[in-house]
N, C-alpha and C. Protein backbone atom coordinates (compact mmCIF):
# COMPACT_ATOMS: atom_id res chain seq x y z
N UNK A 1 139.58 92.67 91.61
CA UNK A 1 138.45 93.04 92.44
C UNK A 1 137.18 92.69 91.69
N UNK A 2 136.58 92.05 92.02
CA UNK A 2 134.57 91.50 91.81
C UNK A 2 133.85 92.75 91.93
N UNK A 3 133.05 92.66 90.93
CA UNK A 3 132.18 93.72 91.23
C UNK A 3 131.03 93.45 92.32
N UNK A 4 130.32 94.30 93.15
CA UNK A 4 130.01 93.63 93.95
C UNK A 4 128.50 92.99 93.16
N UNK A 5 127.76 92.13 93.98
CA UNK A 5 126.65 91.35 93.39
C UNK A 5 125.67 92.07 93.99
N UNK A 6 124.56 92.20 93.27
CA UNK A 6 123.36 92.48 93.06
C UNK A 6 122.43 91.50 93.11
N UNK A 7 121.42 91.70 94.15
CA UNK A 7 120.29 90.62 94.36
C UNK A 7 118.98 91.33 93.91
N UNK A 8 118.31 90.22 93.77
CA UNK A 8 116.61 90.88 93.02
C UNK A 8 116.17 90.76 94.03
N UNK A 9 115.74 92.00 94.53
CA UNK A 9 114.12 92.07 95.31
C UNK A 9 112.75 91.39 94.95
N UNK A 10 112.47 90.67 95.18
CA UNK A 10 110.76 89.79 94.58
C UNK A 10 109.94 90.90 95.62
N UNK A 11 109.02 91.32 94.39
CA UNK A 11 107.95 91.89 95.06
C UNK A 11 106.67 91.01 95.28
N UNK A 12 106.17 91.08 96.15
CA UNK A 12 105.39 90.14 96.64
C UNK A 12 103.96 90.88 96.68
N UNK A 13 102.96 90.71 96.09
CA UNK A 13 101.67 92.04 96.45
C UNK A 13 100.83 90.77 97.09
N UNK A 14 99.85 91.22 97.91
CA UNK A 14 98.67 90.75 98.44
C UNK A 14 97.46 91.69 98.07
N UNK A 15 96.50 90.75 97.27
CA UNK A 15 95.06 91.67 96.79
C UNK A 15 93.92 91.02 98.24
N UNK A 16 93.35 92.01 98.44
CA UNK A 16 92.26 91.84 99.26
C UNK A 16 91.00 91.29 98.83
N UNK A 17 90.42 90.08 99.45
CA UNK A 17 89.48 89.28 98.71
C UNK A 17 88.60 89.89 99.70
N UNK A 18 88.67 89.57 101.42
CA UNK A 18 87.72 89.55 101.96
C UNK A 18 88.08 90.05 103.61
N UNK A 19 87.18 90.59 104.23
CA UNK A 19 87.98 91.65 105.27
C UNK A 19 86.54 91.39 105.91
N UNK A 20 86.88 90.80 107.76
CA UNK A 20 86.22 90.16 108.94
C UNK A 20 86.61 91.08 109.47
N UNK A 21 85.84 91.78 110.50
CA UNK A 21 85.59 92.52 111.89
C UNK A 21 85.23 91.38 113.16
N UNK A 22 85.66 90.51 113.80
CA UNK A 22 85.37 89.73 114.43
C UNK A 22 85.78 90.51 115.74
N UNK A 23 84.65 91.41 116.90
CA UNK A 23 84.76 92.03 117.61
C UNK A 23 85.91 91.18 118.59
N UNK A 24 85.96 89.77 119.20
CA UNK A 24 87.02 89.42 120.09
C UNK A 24 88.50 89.53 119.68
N UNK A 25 88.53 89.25 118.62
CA UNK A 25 89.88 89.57 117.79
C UNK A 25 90.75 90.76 117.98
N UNK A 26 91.56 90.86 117.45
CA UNK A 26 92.69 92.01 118.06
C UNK A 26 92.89 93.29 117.11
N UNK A 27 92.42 92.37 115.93
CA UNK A 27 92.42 93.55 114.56
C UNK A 27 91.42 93.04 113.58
N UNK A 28 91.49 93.48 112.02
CA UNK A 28 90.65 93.24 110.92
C UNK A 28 91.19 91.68 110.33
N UNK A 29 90.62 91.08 110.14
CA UNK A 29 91.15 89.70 109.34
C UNK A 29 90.45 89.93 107.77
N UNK A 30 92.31 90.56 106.93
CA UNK A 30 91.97 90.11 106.09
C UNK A 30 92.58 89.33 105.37
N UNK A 31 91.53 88.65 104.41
CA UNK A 31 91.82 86.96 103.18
C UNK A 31 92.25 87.47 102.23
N UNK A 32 93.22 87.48 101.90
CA UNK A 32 94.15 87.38 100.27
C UNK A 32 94.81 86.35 99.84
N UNK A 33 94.94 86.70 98.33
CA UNK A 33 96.02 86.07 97.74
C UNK A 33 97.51 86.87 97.49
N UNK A 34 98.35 86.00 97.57
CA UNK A 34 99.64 86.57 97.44
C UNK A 34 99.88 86.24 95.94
N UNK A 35 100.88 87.22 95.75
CA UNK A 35 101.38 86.73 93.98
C UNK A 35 102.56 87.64 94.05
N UNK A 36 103.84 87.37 93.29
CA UNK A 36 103.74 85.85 93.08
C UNK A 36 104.77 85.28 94.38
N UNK A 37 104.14 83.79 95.29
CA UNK A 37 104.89 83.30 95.88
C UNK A 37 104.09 83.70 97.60
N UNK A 38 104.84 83.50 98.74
CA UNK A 38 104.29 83.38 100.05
C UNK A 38 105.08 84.15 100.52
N UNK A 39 104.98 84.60 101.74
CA UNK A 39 105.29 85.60 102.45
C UNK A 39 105.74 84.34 103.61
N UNK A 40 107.33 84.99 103.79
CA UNK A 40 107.72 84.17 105.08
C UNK A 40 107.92 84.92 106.40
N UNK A 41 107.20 84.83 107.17
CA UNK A 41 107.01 85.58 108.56
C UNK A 41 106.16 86.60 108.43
N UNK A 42 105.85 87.48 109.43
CA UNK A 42 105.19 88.91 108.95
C UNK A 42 105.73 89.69 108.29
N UNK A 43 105.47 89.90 107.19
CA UNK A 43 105.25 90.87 105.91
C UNK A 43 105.24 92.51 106.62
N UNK A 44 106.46 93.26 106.08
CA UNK A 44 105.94 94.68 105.97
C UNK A 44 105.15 95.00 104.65
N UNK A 45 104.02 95.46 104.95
CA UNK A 45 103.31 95.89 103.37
C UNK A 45 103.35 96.89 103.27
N UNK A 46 102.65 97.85 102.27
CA UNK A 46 102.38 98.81 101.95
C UNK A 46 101.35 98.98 101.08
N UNK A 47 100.19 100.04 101.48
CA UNK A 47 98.90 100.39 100.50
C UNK A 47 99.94 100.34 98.75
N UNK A 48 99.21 99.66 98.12
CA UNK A 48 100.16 100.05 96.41
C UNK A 48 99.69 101.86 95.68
N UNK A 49 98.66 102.28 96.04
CA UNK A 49 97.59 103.11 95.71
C UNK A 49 98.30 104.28 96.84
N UNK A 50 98.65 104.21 97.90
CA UNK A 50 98.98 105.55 98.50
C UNK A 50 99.85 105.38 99.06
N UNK A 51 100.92 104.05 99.28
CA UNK A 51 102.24 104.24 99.87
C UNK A 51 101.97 104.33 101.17
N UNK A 52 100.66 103.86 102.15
CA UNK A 52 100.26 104.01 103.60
C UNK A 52 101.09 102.82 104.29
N UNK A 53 101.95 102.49 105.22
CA UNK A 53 102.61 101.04 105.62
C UNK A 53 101.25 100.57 106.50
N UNK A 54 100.73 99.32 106.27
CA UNK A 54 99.60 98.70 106.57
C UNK A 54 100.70 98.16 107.83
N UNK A 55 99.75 98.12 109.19
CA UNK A 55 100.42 97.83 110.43
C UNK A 55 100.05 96.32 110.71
N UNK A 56 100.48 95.05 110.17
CA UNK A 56 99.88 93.61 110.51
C UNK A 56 100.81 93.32 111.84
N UNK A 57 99.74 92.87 112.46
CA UNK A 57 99.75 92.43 114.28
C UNK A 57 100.21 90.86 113.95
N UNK A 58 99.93 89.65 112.80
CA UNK A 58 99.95 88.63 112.55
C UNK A 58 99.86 88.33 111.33
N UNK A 59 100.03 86.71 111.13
CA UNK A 59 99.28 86.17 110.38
C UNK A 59 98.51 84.90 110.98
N UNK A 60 97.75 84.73 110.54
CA UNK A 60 96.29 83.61 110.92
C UNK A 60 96.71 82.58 110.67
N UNK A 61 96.19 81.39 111.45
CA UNK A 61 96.37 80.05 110.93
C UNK A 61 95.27 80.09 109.91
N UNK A 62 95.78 78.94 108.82
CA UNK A 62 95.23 78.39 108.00
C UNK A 62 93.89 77.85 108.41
N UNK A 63 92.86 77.92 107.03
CA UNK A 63 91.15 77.36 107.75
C UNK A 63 91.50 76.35 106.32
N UNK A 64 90.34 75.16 106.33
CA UNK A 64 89.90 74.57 105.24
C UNK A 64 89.99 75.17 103.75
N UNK A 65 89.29 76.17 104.22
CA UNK A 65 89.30 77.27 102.94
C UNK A 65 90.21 77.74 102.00
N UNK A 66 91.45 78.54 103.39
CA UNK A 66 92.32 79.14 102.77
C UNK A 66 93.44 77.85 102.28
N UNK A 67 93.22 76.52 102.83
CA UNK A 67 94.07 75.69 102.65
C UNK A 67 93.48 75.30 101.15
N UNK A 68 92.65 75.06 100.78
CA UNK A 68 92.26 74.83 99.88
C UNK A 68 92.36 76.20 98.12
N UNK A 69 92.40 77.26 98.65
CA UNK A 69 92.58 78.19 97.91
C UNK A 69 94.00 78.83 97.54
N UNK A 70 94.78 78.80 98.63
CA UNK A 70 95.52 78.66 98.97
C UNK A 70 96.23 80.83 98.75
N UNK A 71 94.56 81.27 99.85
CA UNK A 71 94.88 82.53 100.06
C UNK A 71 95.61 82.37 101.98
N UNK A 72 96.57 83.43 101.70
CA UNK A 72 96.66 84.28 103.31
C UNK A 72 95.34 84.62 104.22
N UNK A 73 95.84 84.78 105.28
CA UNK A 73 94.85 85.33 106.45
C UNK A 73 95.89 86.62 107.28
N UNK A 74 95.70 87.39 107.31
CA UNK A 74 96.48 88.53 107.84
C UNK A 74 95.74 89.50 108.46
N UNK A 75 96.40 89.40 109.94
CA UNK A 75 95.40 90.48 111.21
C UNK A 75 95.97 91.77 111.06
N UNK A 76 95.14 92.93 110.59
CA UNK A 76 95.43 94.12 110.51
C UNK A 76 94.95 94.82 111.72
N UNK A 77 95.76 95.97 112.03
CA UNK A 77 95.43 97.05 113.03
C UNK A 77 94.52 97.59 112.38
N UNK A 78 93.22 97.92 113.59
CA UNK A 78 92.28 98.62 113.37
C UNK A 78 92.33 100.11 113.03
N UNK A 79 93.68 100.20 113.36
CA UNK A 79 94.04 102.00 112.84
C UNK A 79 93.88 101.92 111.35
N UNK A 80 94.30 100.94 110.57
CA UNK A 80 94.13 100.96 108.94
C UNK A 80 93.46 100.26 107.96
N UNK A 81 91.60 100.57 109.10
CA UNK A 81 91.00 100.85 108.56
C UNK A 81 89.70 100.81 107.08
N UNK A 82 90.88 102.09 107.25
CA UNK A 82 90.30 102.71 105.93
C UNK A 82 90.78 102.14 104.44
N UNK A 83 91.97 101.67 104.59
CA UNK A 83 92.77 100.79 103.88
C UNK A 83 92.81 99.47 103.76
N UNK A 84 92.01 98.75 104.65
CA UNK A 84 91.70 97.12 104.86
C UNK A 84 90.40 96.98 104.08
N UNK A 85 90.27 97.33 102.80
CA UNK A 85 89.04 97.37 101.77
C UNK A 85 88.68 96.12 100.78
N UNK A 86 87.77 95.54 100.53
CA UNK A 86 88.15 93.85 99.40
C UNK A 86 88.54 95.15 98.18
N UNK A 87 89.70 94.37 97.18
CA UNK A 87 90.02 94.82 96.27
C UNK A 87 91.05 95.78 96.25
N UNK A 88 91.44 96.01 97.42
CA UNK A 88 93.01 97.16 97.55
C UNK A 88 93.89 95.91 97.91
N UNK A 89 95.06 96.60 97.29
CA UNK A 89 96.30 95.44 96.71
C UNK A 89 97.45 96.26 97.71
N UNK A 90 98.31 95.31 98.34
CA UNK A 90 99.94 95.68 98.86
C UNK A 90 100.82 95.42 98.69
N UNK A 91 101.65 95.87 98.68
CA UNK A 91 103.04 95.66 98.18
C UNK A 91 104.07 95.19 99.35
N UNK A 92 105.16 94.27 99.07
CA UNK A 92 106.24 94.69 99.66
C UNK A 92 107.47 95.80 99.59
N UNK A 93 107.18 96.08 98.49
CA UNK A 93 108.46 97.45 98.26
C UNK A 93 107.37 98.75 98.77
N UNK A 94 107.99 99.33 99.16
CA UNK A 94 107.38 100.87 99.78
C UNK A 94 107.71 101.66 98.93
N UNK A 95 106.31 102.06 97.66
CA UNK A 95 106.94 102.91 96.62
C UNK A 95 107.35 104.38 97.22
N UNK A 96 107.89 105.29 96.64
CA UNK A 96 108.65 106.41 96.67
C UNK A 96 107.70 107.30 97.67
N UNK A 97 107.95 108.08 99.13
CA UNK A 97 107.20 109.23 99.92
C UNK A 97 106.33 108.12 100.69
N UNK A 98 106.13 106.51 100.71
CA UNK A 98 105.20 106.06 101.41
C UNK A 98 106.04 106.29 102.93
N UNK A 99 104.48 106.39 103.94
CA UNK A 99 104.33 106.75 104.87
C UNK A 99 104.81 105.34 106.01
């Protein structure tokens, strides 16, 4: 009998550079960088700082910019806010009691 195998989770964080209110839009657009690596499809995140699950509606097409920088664009629900700040970081693992 094999023991069974064990896979690594890659944690994936996104830091917040820059956060758009564009009233026609559906939510907050915010610009990050990912580290380390890209996020394939929509991302469940999580606040890293309070374990809040950030609710993303999308991700954005690519601009000049982000092609060139080679940050994300990610449409957040306007419910979170308070949490769509430049400089708050997310996670993909949902540390321990997040919401």
């Amino acid at each position: 009998m094999h023991a069974p195998e064990l896979f690594a989770v890659t944690v994936i964080r996104f830091h917040v550079n820059e956060v758009f209110d564009i009233a026609a839009r559906g939510g907050l657009a915010a610009v990050g960088a990912t580290q380390p690596g890209e996020f394939v499809g929509i991302p469940r995140l999580y606040d890293e700082t309070t374990g809040h699950h950030i609710r993303i509606l999308g991700v954005d097409h690519p601009t000049p910019r982000t092609r060139r920088t080679g940050e994300t664009i990610l449409m957040i629900d306007r419910a979170d806010a308070d949490y769509v700040k430049v400089g708050r970081r997310w996670t993909t693992v949902a540390p321990p009691g997040a919401s």
